[in-house]
C-alpha atoms as a PDB file:
ATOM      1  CA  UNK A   1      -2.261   6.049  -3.171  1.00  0.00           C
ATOM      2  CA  UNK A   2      -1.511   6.231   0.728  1.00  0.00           C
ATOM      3  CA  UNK A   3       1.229   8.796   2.120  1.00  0.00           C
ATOM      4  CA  UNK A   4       2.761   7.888   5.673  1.00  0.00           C
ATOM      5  CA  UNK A   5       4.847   9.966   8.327  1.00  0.00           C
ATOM      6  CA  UNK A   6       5.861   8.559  11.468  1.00  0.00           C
ATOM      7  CA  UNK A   7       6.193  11.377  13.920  1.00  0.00           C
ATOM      8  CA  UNK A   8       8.191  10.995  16.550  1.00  0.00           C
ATOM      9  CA  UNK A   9       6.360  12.328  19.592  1.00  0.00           C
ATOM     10  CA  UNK A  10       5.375  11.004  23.332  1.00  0.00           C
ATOM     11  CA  UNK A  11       2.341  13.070  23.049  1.00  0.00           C
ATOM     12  CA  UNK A  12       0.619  11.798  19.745  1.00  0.00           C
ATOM     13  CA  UNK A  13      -2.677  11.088  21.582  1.00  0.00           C
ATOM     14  CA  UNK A  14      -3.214  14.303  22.577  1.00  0.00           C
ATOM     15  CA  UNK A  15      -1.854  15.869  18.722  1.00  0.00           C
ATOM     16  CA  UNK A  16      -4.583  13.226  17.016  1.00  0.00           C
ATOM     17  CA  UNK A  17      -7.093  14.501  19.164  1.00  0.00           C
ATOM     18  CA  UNK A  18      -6.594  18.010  19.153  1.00  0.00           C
ATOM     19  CA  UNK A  19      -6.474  18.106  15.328  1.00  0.00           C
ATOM     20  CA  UNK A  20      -9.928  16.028  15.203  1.00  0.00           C
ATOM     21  CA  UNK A  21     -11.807  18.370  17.625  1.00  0.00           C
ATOM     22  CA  UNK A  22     -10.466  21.274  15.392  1.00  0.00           C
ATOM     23  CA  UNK A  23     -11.446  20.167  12.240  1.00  0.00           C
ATOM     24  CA  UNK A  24     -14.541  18.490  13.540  1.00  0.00           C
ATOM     25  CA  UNK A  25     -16.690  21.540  13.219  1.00  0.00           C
ATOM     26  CA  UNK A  26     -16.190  21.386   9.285  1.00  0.00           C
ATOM     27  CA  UNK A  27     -15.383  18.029   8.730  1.00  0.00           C
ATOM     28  CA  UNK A  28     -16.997  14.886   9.298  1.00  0.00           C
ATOM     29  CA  UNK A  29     -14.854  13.647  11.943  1.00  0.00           C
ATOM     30  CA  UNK A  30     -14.288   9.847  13.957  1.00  0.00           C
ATOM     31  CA  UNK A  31     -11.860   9.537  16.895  1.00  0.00           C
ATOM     32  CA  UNK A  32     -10.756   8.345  20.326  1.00  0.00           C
ATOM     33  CA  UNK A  33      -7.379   8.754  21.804  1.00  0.00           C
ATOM     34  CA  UNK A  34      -5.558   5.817  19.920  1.00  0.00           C
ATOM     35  CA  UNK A  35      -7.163   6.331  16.205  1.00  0.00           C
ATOM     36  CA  UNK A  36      -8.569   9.496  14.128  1.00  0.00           C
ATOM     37  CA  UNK A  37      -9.922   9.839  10.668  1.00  0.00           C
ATOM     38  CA  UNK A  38     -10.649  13.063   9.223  1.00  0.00           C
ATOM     39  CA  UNK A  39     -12.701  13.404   5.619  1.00  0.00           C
ATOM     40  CA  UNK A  40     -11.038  16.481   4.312  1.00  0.00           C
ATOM     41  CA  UNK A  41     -11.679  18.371   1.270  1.00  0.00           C
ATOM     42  CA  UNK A  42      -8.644  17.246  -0.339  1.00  0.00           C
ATOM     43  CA  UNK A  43      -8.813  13.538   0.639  1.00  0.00           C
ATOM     44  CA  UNK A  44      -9.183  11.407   4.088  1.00  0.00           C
ATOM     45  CA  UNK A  45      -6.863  11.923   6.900  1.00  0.00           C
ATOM     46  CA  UNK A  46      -5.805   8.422   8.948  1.00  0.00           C
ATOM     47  CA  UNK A  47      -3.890   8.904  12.408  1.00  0.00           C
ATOM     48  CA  UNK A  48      -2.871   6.295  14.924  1.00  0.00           C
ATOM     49  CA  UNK A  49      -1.297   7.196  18.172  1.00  0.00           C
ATOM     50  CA  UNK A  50       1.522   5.065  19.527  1.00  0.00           C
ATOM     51  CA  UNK A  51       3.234   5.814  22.549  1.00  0.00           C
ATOM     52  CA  UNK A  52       6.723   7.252  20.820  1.00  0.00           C
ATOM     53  CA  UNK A  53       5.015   8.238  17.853  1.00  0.00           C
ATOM     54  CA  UNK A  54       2.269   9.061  15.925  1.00  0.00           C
ATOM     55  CA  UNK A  55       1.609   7.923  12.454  1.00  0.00           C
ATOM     56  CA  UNK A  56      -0.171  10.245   9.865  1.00  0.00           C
ATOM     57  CA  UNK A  57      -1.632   8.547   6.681  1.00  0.00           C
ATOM     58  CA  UNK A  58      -3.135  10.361   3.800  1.00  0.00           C
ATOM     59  CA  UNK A  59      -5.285   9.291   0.867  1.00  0.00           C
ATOM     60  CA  UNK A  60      -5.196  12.325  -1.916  1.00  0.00           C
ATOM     61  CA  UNK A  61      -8.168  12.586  -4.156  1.00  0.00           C
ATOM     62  CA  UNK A  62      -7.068  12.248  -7.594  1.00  0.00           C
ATOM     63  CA  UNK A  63      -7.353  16.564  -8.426  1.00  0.00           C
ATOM     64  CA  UNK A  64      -5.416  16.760  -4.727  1.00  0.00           C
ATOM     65  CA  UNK A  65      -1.947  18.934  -4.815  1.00  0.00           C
ATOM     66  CA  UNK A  66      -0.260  16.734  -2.374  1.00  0.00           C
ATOM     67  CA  UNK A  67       2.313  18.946  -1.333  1.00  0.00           C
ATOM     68  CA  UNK A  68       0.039  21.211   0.072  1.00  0.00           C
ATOM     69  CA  UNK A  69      -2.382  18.490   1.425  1.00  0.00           C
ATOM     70  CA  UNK A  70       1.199  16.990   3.341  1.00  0.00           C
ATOM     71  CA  UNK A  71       1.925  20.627   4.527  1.00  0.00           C
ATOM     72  CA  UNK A  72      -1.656  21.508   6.064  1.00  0.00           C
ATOM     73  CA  UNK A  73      -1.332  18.578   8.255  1.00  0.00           C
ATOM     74  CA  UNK A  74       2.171  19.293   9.196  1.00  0.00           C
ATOM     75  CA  UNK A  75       1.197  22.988   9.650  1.00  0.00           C
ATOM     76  CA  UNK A  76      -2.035  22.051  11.842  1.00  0.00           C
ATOM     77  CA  UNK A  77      -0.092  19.493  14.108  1.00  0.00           C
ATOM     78  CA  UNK A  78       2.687  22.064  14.749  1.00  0.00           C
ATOM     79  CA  UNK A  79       0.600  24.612  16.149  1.00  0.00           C
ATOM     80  CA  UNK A  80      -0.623  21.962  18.704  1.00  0.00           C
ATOM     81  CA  UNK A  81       2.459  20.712  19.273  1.00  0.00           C
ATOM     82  CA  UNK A  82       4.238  24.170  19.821  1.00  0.00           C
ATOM     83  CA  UNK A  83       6.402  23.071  22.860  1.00  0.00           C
ATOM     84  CA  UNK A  84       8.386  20.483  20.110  1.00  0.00           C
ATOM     85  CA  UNK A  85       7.484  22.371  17.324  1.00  0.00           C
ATOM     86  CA  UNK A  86       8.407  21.485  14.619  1.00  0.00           C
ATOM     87  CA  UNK A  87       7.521  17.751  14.293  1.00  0.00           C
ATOM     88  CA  UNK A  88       9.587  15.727  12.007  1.00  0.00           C
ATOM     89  CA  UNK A  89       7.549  14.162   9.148  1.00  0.00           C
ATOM     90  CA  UNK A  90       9.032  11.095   7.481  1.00  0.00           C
ATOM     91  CA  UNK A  91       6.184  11.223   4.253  1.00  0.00           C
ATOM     92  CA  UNK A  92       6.304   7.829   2.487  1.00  0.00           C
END
């Protein structure tokens, strides 16, 4: 199972990359300014930036509460993006 948001933001670059340096000191971590993954705990994190948005996908591990995996992210991005906070997730 995959769960999508688009985001609608001009800075998604700099959101994808901020949350991959963050999480890279506890995470296993691959990114460059266009494309992130994150292995998280509760499942792997996909991000691609575009230049009006940025899209978010998740892959839950099977025992994952996915309402809280959804709301981390959301939570995490916010606090970078605290000049449009809060970000509008459209979770497919």
């Amino acid at each position: 199972m995959t769960i999508t948001a688009t985001v609608p933001t001009t800075s998604a670059s700099r959101y994808l990359q901020q949350l991959c340096k963050h999480w890279s000191h506890k995470f296993e971590v691959r990114f460059d300014t266009d494309r992130g993954d994150i292995a998280f705990p509760m499942g792997a994190i996909h991000m691609e930036a575009q230049p009006d948005v940025l899209i978010v996908s998740l892959e839950p591990s099977p025992e994952a509460d996915v309402g809280r995996f959804k709301q981390v992210v959301a939570d995490h991005l916010d606090r970078f993006a605290f000049r449009e906070a809060p970000l509008s997730f459209d979770w497919q």
